[in-house]
Protein backbone atom coordinates (compact mmCIF):
# COMPACT_ATOMS: atom_id res chain seq x y z
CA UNK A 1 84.15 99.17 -64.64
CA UNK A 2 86.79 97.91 -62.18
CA UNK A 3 87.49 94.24 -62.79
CA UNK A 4 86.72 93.28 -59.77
CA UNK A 5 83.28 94.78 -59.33
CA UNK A 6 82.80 92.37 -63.02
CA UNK A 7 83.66 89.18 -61.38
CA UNK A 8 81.14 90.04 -58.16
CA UNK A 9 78.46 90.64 -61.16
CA UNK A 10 79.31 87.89 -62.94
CA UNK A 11 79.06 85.49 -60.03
CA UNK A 12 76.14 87.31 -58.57
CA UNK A 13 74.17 84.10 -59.31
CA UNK A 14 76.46 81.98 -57.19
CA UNK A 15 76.30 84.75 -54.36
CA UNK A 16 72.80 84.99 -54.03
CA UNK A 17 72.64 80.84 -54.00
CA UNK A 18 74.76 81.08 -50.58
CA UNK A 19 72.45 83.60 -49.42
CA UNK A 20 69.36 81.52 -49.98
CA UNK A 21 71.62 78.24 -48.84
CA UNK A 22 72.55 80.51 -45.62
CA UNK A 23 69.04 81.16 -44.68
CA UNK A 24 67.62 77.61 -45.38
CA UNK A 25 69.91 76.49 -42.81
CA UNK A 26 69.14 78.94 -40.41
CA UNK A 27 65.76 78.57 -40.55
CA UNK A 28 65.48 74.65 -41.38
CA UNK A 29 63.75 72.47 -39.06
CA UNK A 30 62.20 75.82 -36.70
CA UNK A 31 58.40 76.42 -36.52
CA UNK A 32 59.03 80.12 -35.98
CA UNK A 33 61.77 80.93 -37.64
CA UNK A 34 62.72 84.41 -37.60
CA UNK A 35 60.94 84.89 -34.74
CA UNK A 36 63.67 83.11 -32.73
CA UNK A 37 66.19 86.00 -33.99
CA UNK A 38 63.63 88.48 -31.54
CA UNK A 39 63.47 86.13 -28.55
CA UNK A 40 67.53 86.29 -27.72
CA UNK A 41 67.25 89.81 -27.91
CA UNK A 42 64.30 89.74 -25.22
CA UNK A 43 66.08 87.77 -23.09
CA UNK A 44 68.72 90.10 -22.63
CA UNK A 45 66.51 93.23 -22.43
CA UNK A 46 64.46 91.54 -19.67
CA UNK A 47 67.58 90.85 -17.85
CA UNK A 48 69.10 93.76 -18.18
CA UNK A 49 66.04 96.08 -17.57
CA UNK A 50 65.96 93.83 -14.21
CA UNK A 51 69.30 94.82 -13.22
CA UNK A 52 69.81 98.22 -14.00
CA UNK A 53 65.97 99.34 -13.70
CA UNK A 54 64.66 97.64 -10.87
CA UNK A 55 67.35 96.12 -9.32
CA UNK A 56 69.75 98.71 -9.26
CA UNK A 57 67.74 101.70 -10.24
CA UNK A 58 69.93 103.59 -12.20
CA UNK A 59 68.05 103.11 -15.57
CA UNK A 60 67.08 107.07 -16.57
CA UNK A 61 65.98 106.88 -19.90
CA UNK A 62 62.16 106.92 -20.99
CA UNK A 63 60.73 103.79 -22.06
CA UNK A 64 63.68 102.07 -20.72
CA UNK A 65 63.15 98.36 -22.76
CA UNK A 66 62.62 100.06 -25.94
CA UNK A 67 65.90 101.62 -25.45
CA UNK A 68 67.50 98.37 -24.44
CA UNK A 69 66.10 96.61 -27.28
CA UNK A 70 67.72 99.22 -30.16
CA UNK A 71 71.26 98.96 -29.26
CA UNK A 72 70.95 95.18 -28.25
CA UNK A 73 69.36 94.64 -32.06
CA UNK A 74 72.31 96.47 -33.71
CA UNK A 75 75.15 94.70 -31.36
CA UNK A 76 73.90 90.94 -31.81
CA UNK A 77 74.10 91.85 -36.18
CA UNK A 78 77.37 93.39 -35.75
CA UNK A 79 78.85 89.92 -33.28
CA UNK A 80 76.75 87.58 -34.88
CA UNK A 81 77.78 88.72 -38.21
CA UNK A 82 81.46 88.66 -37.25
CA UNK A 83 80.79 85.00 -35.42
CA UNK A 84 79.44 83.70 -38.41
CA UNK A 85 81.72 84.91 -40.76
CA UNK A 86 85.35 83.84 -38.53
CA UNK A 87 85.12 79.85 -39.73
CA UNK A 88 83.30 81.01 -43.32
CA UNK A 89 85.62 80.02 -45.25
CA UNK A 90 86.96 77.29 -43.61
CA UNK A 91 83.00 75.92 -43.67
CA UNK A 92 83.20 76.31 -47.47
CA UNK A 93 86.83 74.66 -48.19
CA UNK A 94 85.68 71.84 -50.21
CA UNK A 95 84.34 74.93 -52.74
CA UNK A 96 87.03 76.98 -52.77
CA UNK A 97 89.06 74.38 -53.28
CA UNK A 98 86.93 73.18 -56.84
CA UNK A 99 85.81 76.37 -57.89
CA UNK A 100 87.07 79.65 -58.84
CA UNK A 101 85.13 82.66 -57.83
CA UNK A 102 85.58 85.89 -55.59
CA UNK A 103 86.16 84.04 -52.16
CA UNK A 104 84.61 87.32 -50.73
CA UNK A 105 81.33 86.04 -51.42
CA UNK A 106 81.22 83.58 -48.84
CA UNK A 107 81.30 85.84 -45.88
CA UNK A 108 79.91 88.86 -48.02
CA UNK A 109 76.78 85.85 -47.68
CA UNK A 110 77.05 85.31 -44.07
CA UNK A 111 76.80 89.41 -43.11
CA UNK A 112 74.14 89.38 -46.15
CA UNK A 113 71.85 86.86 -44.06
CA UNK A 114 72.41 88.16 -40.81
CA UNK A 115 71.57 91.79 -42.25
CA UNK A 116 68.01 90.13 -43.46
CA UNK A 117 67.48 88.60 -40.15
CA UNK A 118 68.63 92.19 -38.81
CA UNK A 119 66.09 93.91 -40.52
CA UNK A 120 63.35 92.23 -40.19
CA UNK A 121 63.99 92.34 -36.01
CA UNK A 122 64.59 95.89 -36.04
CA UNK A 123 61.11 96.66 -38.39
CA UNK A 124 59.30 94.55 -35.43
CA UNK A 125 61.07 96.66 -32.82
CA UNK A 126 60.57 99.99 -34.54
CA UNK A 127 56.80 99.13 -35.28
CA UNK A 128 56.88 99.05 -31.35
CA UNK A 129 59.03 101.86 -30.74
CA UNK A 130 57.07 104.28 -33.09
CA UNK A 131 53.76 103.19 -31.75
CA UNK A 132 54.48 103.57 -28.01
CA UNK A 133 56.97 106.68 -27.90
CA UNK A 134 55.40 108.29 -31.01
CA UNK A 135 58.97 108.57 -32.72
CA UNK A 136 57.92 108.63 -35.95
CA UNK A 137 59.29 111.51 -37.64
CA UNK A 138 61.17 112.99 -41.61
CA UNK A 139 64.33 111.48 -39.74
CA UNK A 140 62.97 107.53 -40.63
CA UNK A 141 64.32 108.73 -44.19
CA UNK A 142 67.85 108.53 -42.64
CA UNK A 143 67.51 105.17 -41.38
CA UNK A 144 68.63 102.96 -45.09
CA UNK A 145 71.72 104.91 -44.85
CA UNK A 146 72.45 104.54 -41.52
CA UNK A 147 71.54 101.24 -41.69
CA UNK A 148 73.58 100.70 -45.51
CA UNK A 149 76.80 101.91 -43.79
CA UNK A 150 76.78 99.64 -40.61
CA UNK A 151 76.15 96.46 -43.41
CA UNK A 152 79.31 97.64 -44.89
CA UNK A 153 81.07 98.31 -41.84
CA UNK A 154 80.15 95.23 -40.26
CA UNK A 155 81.44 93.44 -44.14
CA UNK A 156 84.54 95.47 -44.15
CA UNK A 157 85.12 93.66 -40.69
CA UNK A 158 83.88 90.43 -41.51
CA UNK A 159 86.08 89.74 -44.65
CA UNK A 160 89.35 90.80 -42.28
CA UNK A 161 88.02 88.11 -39.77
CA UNK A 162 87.43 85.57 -41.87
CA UNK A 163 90.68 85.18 -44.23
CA UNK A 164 92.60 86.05 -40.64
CA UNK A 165 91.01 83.10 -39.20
CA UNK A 166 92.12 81.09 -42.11
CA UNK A 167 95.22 80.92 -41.54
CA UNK A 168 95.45 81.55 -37.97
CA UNK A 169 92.55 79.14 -36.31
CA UNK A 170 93.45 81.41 -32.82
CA UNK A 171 91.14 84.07 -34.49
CA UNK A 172 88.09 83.16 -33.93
CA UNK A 173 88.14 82.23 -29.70
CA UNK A 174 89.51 85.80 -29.46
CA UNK A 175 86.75 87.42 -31.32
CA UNK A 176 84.57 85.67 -29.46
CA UNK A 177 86.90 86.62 -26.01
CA UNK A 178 86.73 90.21 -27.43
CA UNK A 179 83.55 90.80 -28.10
CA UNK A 180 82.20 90.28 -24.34
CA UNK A 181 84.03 93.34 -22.51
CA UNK A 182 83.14 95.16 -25.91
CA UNK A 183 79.68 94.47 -25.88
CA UNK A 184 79.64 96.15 -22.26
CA UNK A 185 81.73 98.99 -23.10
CA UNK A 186 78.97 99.73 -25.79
CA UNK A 187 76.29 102.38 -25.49
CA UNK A 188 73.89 99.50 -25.68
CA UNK A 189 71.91 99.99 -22.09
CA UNK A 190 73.52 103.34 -21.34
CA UNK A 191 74.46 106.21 -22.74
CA UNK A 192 78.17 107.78 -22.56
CA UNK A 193 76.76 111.51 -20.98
CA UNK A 194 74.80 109.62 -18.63
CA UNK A 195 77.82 107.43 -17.12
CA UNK A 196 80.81 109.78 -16.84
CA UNK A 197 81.36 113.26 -16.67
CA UNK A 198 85.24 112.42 -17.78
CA UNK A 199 85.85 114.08 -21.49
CA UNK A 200 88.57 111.68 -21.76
CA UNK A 201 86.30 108.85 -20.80
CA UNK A 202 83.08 109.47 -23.05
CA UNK A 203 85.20 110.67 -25.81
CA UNK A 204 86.38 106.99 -25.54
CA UNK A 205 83.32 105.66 -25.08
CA UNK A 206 81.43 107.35 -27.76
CA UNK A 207 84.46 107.50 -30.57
CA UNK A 208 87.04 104.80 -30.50
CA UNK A 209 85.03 102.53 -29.61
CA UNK A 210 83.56 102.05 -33.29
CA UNK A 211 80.29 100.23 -32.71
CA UNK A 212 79.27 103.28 -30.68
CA UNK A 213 78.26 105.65 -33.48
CA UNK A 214 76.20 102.91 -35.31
CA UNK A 215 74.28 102.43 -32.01
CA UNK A 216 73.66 105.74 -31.33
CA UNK A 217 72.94 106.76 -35.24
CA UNK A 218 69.81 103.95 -35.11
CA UNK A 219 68.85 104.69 -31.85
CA UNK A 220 68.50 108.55 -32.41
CA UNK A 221 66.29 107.83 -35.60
CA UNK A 222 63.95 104.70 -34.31
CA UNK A 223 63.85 105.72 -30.31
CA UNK A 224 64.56 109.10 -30.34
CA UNK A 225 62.64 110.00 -33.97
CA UNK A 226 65.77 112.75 -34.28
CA UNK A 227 68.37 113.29 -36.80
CA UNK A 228 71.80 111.61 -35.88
CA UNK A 229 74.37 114.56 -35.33
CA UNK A 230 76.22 115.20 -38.54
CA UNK A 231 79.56 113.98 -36.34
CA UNK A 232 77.45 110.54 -36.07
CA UNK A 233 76.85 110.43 -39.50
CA UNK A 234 79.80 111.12 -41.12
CA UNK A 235 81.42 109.01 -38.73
CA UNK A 236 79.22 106.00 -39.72
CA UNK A 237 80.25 106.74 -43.37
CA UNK A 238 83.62 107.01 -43.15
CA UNK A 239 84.16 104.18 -41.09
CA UNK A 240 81.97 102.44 -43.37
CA UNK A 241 84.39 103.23 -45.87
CA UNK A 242 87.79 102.70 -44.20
CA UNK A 243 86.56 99.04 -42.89
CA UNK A 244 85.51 97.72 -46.43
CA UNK A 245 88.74 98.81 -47.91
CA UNK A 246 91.27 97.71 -45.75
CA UNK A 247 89.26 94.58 -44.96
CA UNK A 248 88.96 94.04 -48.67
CA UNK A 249 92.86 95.21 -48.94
CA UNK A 250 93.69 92.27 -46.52
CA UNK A 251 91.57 89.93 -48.15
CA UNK A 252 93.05 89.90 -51.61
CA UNK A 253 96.57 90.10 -50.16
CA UNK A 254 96.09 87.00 -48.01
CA UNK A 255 93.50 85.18 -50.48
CA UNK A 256 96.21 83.35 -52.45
CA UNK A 257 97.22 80.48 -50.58
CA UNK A 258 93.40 79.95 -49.43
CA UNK A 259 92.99 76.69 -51.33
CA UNK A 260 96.09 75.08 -49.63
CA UNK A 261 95.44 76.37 -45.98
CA UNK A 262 91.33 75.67 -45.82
């Protein structure tokens, strides 16, 4: 066994502390709790449902809100995970500075929350999905591993965010700069061959942006009750792959001096 993957079991106790620690806070003090997670969501699918299918009338996809609601779920775990996990480390100095443990387990705990709050807003959604569009099909089966390789994509880009921030405290209002034009360059309430007839464009659209695949993998299985293209999946995996090993890379090379600059 890798010595690395021994320290992560050894201090699996202490990771699954911030976990529980994570969520207290999140939910501490609310009378609904999760529920809030599904109201931000609304919000946003009401407004944009206004604008592009009443106001504008360009919406052309059955069951419009449902299809608002799928890529808006995955987005806001994807940003909020990457939000949460910027000042992570920072948040935890006073630890890091005591202890020693695998400093990837504080925002390995931030994603792991967000991914709990994640699913348990997109089982309400697909509940909704399945039982007005009548999605429910063999291609649900895919759904763990579609959904196992955007957690690890989304961690591969949280643990790069979070040491980054570290050490440079510009990180964070970028990400958070970024992430607006890239949430509206995502196939959240359109899709790419719906927008543009420009190969250039939707190839763009659809592949280097890399949120795009992840979208469109979920929303094929829960909206569409299809199989994701095998282009979709093996995207999702490889980028799965790529992000938690260079994110990882860049964590242990920068990780050093993380007592001194938190």
């Amino acid at each position: 066994m890798p010595g690395w993957m021994a320290d992560y079991l050894r201090f699996r106790f202490l990771f699954e502390q911030m976990v529980r620690r994570e969520l207290r806070q999140k939910y501490q003090g609310s009378l609904l709790g999760v529920a809030w997670y599904v109201v931000n969501p609304l919000v946003l699918m009401g407004a944009y449902y206004l604008m592009f299918g009443i106001v504008f009338d360009v919406a052309s996809e059955d069951d419009y809100p449902l299809f608002l609601m799928v890529g808006l779920v995955v987005w806001m775990f994807f940003s909020q995970s990457l939000l949460g996990a910027a000042p992570s480390l920072l948040d935890q100095g006073s630890l890091i500075r005591k202890a020693r443990f695998p400093r990837e387990t504080i925002p390995a705990a931030v994603v792991s929350v967000q991914m709990v709050t994640f699913c348990a807003v997109l089982a309400l959604v697909a509940i909704v999905t399945l039982a007005f569009r009548g999605t429910a099909s063999p291609a649900l089966l895919l759904l763990p591993l579609v959904l196992a390789a955007t957690y690890v994509f989304t961690l591969g880009c949280a643990l790069a965010v979070s040491v980054l921030h570290a050490y440079f405290r510009d990180v964070a209002p970028i990400l958070s700069a970024v992430l607006l034009p890239w949430f509206f360059l995502s196939p959240i309430f359109f899709r790419p061959d719906r927008i543009t007839d420009e190969p250039a464009a939707r190839f763009v659209l659809e592949w280097v942006n890399p949120v795009s695949p992840f979208i469109e993998g979920v929303r094929a299985i829960v909206y569409a009750g299809d199989v994701p293209s095998l282009a979709t999946l093996a995207y999702v995996m490889v980028a799965a792959a790529v992000a938690v090993t260079v994110g990882r890379a860049l964590f242990v090379r920068l990780q050093g001096e993380l007592a001194v600059v938190v």
